[in-house]
PDB file of N, CA and C in Angstrom:
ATOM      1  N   UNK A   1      99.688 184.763 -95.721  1.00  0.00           N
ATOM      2  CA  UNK A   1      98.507 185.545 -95.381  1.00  0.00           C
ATOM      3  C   UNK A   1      97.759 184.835 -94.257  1.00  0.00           C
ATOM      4  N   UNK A   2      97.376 185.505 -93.463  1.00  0.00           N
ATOM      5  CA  UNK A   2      96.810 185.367 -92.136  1.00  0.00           C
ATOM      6  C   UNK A   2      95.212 184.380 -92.230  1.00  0.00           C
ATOM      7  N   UNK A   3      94.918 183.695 -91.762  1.00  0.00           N
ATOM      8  CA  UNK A   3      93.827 182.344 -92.120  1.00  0.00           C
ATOM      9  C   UNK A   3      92.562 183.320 -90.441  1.00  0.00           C
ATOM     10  N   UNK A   4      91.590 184.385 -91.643  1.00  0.00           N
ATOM     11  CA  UNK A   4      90.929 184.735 -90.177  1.00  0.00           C
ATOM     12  C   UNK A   4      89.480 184.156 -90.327  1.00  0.00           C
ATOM     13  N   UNK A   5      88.889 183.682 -89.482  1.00  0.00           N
ATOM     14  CA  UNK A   5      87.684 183.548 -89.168  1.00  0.00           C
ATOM     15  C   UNK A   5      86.755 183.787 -88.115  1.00  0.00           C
ATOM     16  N   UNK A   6      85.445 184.064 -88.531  1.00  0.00           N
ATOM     17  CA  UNK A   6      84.517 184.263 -87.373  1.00  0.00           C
ATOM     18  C   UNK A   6      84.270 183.712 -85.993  1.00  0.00           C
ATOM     19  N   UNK A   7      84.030 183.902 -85.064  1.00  0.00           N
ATOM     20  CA  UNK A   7      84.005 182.715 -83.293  1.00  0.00           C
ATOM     21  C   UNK A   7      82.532 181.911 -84.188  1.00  0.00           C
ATOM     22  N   UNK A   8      81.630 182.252 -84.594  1.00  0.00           N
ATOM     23  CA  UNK A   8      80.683 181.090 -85.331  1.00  0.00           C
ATOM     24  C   UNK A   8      81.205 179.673 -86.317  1.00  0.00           C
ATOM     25  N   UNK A   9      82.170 180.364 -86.553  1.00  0.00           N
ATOM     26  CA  UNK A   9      82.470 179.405 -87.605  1.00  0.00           C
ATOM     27  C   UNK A   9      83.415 177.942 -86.026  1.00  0.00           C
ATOM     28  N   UNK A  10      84.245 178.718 -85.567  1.00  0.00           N
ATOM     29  CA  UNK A  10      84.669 178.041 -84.285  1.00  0.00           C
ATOM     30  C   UNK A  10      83.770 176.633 -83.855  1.00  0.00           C
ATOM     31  N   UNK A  11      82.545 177.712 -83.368  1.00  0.00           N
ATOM     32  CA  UNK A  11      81.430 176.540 -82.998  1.00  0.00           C
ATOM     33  C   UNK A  11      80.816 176.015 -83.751  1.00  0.00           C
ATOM     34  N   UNK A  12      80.680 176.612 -85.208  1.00  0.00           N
ATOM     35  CA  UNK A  12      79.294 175.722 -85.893  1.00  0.00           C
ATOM     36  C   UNK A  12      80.759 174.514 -87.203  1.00  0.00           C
ATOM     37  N   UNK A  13      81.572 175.078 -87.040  1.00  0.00           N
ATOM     38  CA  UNK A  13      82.328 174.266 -88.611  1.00  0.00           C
ATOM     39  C   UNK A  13      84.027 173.761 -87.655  1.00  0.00           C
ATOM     40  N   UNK A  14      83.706 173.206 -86.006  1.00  0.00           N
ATOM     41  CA  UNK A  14      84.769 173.223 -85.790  1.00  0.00           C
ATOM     42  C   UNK A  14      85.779 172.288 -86.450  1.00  0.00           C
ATOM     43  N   UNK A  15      85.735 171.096 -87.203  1.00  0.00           N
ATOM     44  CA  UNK A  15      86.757 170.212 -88.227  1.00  0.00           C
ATOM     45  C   UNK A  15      87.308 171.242 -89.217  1.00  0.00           C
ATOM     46  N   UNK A  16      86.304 171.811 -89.797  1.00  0.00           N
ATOM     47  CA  UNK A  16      86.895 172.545 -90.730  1.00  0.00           C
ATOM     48  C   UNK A  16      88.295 173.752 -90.545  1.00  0.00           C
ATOM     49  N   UNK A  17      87.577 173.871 -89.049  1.00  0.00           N
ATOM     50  CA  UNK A  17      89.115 175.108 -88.242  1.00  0.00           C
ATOM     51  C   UNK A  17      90.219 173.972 -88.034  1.00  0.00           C
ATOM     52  N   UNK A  18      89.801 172.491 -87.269  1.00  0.00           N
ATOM     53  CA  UNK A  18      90.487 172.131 -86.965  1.00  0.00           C
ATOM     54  C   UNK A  18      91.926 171.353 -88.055  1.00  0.00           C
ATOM     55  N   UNK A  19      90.826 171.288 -89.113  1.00  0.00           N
ATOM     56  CA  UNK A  19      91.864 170.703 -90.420  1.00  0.00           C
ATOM     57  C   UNK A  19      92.943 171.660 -91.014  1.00  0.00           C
ATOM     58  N   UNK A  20      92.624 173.157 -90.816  1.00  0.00           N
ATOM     59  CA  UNK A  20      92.978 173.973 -91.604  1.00  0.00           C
ATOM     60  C   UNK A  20      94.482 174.139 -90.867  1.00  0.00           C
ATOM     61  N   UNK A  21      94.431 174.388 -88.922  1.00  0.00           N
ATOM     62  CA  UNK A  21      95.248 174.453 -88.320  1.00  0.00           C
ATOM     63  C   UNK A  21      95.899 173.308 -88.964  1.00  0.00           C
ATOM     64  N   UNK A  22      96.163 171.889 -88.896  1.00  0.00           N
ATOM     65  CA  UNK A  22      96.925 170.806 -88.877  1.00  0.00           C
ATOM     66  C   UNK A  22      97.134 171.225 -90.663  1.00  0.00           C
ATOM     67  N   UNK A  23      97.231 171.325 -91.469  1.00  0.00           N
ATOM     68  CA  UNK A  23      97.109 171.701 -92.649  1.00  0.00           C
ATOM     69  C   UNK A  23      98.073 172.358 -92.889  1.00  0.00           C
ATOM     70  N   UNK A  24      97.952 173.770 -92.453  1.00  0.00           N
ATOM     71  CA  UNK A  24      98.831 174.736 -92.142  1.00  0.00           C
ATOM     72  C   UNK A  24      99.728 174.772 -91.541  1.00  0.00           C
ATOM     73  N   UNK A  25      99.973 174.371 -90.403  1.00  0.00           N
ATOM     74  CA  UNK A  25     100.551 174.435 -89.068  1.00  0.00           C
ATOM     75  C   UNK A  25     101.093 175.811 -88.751  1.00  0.00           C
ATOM     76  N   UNK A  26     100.026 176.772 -89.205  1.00  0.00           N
ATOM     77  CA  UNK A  26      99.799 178.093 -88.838  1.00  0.00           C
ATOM     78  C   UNK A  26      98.389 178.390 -88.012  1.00  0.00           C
ATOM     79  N   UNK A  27      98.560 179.635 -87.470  1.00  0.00           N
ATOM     80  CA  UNK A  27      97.749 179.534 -86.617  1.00  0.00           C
ATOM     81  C   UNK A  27      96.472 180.361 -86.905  1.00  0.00           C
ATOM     82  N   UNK A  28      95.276 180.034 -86.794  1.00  0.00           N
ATOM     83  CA  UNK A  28      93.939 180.468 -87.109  1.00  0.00           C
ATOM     84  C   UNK A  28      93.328 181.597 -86.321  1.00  0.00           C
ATOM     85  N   UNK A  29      93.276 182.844 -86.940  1.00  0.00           N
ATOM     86  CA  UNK A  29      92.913 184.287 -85.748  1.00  0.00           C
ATOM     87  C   UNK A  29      91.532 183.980 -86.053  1.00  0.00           C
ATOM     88  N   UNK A  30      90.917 183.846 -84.864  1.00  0.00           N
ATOM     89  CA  UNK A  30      89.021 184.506 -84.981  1.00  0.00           C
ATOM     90  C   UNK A  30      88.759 185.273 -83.905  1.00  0.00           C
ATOM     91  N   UNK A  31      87.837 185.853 -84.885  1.00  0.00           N
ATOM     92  CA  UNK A  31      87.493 187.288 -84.148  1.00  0.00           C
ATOM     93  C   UNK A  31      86.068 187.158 -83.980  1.00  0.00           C
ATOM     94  N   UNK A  32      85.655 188.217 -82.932  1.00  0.00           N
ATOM     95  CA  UNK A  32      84.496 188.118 -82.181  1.00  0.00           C
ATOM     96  C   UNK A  32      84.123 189.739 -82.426  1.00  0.00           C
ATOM     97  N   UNK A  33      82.679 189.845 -83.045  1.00  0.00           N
ATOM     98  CA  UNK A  33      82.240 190.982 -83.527  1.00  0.00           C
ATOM     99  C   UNK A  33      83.353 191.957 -84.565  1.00  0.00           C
ATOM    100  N   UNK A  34      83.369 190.998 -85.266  1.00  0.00           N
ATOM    101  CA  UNK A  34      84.583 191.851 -86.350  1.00  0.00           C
ATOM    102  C   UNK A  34      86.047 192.213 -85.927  1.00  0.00           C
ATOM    103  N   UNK A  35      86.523 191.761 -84.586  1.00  0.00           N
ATOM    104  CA  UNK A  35      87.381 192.290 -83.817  1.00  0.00           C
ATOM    105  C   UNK A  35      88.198 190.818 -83.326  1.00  0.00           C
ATOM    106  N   UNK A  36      89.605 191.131 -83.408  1.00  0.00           N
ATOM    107  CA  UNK A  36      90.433 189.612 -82.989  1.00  0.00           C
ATOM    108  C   UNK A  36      90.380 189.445 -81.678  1.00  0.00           C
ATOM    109  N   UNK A  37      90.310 188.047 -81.466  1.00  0.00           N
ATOM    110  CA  UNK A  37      89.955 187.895 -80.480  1.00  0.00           C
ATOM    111  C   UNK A  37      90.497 186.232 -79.645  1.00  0.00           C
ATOM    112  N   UNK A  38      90.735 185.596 -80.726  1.00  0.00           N
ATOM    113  CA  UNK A  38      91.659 184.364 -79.992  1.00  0.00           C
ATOM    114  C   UNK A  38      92.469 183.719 -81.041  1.00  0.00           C
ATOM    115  N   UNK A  39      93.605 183.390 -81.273  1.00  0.00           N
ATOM    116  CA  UNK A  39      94.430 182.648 -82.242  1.00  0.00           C
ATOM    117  C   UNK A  39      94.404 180.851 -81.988  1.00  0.00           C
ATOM    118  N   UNK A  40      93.856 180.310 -82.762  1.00  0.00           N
ATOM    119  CA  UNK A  40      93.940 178.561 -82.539  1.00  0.00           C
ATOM    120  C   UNK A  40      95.058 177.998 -83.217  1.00  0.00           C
ATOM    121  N   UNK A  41      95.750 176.963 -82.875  1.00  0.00           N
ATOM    122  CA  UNK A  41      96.649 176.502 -83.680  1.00  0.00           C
ATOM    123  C   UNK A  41      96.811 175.259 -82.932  1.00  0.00           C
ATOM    124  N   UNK A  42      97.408 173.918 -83.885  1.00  0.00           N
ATOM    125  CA  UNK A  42      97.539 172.834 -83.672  1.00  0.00           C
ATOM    126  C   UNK A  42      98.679 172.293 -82.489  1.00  0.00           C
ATOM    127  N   UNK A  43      98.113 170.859 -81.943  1.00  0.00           N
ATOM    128  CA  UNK A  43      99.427 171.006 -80.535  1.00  0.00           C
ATOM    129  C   UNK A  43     100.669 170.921 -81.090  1.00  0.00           C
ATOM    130  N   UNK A  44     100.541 170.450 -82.608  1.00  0.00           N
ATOM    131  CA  UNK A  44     101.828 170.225 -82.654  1.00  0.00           C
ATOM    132  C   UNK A  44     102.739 171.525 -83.019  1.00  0.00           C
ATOM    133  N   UNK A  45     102.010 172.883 -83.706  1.00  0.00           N
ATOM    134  CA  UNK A  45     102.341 173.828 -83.957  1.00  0.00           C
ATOM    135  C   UNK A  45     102.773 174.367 -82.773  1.00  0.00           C
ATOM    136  N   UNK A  46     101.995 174.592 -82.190  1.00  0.00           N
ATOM    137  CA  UNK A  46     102.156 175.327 -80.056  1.00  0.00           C
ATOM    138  C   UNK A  46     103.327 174.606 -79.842  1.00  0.00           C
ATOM    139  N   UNK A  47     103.471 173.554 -79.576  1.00  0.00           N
ATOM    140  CA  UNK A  47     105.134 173.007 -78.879  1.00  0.00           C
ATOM    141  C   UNK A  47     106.085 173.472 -79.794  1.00  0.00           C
ATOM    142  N   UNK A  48     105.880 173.444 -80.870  1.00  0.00           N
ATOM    143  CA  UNK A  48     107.295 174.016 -81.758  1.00  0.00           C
ATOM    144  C   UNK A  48     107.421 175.102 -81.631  1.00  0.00           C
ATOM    145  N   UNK A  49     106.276 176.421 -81.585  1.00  0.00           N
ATOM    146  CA  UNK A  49     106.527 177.579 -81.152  1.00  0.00           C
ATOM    147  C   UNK A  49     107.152 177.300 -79.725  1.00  0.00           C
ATOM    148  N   UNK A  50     106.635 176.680 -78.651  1.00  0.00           N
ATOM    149  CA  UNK A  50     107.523 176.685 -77.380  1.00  0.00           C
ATOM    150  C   UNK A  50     108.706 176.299 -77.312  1.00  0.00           C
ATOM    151  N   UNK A  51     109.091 175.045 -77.660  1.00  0.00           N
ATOM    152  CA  UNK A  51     110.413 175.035 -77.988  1.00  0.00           C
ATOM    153  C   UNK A  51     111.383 175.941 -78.650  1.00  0.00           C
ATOM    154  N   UNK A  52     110.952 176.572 -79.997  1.00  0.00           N
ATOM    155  CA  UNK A  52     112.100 177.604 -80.495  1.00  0.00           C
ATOM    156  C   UNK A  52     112.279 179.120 -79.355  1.00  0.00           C
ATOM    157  N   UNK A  53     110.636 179.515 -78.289  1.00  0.00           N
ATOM    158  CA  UNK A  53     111.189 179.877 -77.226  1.00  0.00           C
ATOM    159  C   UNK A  53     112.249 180.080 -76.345  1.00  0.00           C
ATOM    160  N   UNK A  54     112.134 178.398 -75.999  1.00  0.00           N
ATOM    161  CA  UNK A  54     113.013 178.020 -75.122  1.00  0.00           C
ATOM    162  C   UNK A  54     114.390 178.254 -75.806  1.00  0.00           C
ATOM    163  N   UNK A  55     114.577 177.900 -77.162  1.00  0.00           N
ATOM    164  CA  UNK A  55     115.879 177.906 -77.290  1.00  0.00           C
ATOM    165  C   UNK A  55     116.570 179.052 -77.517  1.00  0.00           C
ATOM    166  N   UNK A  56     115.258 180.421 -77.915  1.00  0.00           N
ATOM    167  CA  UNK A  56     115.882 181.614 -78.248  1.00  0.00           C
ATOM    168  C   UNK A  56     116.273 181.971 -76.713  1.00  0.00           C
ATOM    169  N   UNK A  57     115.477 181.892 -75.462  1.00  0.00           N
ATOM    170  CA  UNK A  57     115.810 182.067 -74.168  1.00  0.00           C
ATOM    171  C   UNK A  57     116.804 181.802 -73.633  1.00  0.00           C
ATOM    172  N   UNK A  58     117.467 180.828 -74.080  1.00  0.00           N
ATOM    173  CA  UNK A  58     118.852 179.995 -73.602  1.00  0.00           C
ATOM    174  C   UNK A  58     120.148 180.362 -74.598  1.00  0.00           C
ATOM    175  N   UNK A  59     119.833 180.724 -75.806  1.00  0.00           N
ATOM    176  CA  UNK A  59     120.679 182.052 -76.563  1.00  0.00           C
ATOM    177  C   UNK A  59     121.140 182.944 -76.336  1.00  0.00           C
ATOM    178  N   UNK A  60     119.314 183.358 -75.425  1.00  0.00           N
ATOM    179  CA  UNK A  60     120.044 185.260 -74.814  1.00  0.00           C
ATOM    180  C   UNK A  60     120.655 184.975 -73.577  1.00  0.00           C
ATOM    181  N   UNK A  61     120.636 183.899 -73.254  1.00  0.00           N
ATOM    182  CA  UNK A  61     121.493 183.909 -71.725  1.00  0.00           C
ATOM    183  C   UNK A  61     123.381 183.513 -72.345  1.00  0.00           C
ATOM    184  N   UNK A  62     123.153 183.169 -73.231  1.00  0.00           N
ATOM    185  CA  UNK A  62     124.543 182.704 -73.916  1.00  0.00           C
ATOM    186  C   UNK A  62     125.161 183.780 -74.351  1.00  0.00           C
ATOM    187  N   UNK A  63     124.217 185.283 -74.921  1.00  0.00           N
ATOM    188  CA  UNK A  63     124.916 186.260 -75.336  1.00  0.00           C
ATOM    189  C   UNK A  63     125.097 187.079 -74.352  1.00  0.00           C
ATOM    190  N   UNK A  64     124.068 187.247 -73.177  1.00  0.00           N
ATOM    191  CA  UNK A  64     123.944 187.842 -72.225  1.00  0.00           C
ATOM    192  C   UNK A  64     125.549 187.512 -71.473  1.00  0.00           C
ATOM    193  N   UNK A  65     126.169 186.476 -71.326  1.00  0.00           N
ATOM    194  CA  UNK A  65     127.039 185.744 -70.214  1.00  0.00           C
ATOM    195  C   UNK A  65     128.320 186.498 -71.593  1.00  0.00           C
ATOM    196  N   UNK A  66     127.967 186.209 -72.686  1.00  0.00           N
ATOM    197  CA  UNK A  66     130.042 186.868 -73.572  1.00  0.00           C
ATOM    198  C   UNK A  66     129.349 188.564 -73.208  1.00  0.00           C
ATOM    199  N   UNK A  67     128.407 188.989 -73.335  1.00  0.00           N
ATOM    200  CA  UNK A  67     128.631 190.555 -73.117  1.00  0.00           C
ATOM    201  C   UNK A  67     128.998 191.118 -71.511  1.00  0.00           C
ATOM    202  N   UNK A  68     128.596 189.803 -70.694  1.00  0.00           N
ATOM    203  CA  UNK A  68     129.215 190.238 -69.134  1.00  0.00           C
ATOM    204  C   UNK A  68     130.442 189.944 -68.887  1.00  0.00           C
ATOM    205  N   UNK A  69     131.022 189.360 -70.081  1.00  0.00           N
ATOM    206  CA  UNK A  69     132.685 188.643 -69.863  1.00  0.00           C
ATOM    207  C   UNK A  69     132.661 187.477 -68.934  1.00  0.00           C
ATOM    208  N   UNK A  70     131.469 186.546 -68.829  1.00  0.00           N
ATOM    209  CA  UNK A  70     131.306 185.433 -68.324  1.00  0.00           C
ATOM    210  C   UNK A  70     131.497 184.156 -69.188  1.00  0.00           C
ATOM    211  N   UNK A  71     132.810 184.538 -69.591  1.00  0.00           N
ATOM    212  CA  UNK A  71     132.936 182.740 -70.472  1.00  0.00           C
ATOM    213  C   UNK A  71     134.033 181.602 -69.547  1.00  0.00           C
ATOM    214  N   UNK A  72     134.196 180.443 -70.163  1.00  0.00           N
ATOM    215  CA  UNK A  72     134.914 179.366 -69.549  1.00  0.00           C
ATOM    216  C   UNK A  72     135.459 178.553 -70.401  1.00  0.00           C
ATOM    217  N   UNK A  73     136.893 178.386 -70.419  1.00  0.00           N
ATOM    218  CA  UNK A  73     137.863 177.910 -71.339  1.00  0.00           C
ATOM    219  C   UNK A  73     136.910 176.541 -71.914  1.00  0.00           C
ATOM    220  N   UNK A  74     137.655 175.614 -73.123  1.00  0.00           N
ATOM    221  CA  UNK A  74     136.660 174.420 -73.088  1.00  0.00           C
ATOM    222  C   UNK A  74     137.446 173.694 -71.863  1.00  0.00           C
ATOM    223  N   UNK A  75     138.746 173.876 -71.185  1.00  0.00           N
ATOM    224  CA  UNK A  75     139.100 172.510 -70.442  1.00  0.00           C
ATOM    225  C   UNK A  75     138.665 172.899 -69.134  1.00  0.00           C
ATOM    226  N   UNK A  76     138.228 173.969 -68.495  1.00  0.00           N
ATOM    227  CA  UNK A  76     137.133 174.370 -66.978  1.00  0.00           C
ATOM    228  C   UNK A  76     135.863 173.558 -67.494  1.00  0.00           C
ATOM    229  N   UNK A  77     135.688 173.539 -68.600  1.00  0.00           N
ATOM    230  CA  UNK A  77     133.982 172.836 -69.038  1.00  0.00           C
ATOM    231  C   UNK A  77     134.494 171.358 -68.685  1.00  0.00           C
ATOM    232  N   UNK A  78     135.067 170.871 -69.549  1.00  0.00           N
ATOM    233  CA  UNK A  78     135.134 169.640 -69.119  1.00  0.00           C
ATOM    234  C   UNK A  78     135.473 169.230 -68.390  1.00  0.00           C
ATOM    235  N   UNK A  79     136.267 169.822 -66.818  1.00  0.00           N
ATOM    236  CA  UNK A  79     136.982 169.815 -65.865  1.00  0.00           C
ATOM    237  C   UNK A  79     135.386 169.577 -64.928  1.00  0.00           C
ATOM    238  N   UNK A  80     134.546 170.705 -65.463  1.00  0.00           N
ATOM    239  CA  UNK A  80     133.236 170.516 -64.927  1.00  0.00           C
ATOM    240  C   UNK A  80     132.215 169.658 -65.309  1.00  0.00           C
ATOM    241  N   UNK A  81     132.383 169.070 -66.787  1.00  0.00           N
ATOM    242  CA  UNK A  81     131.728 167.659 -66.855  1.00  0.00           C
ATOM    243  C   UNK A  81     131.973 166.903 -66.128  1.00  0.00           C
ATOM    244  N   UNK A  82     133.195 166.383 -66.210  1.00  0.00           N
ATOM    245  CA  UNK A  82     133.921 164.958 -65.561  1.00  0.00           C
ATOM    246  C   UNK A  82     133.611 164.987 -63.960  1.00  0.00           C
ATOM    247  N   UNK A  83     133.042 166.338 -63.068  1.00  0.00           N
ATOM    248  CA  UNK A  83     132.606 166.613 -62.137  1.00  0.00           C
ATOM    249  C   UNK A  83     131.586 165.688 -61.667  1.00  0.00           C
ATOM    250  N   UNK A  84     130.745 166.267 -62.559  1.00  0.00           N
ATOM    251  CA  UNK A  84     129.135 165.132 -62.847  1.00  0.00           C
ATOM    252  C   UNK A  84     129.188 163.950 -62.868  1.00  0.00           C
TER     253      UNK A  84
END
């Protein structure tokens, strides 16, 4: 269940947001006039969301390349390591 709070609480109880993020390592919606309005979450939460990004990004280029019929035996790979 979703952890929401007020933009007051932001400014007047910010440890208390800030513990809850690191706590959780989910991310905290507050809303501004009853209405959402910014999600907070811990740095360490944010890089792990970026990273699993990155890696879903580099997936779809992996499925993207077998659905274009762009693959390479393993001995062209290593033909192209040993390059390096």
């Amino acid at each position: 269940m979703p952890i929401i709070r007020p933009s007051s609480d932001l400014r007047n109880n910010y440890n208390e947001i800030s513990k809850l993020c690191h706590q959780t390592q989910s991310p905290v919606y507050i809303t501004r006039n009853g209405v959402g309005d910014l999600a907070v979450m811990s740095i360490e939460a944010y890089e792990f969301l970026i990273d699993k990004y990155k890696l879903y990004r580099e997936l779809e280029k992996g499925n993207n390349s077998i659905k274009n019929d762009e693959v390479y035996s393993i001995e062209n790979v290593f033909k192209e390591i040993e390059k390096i």
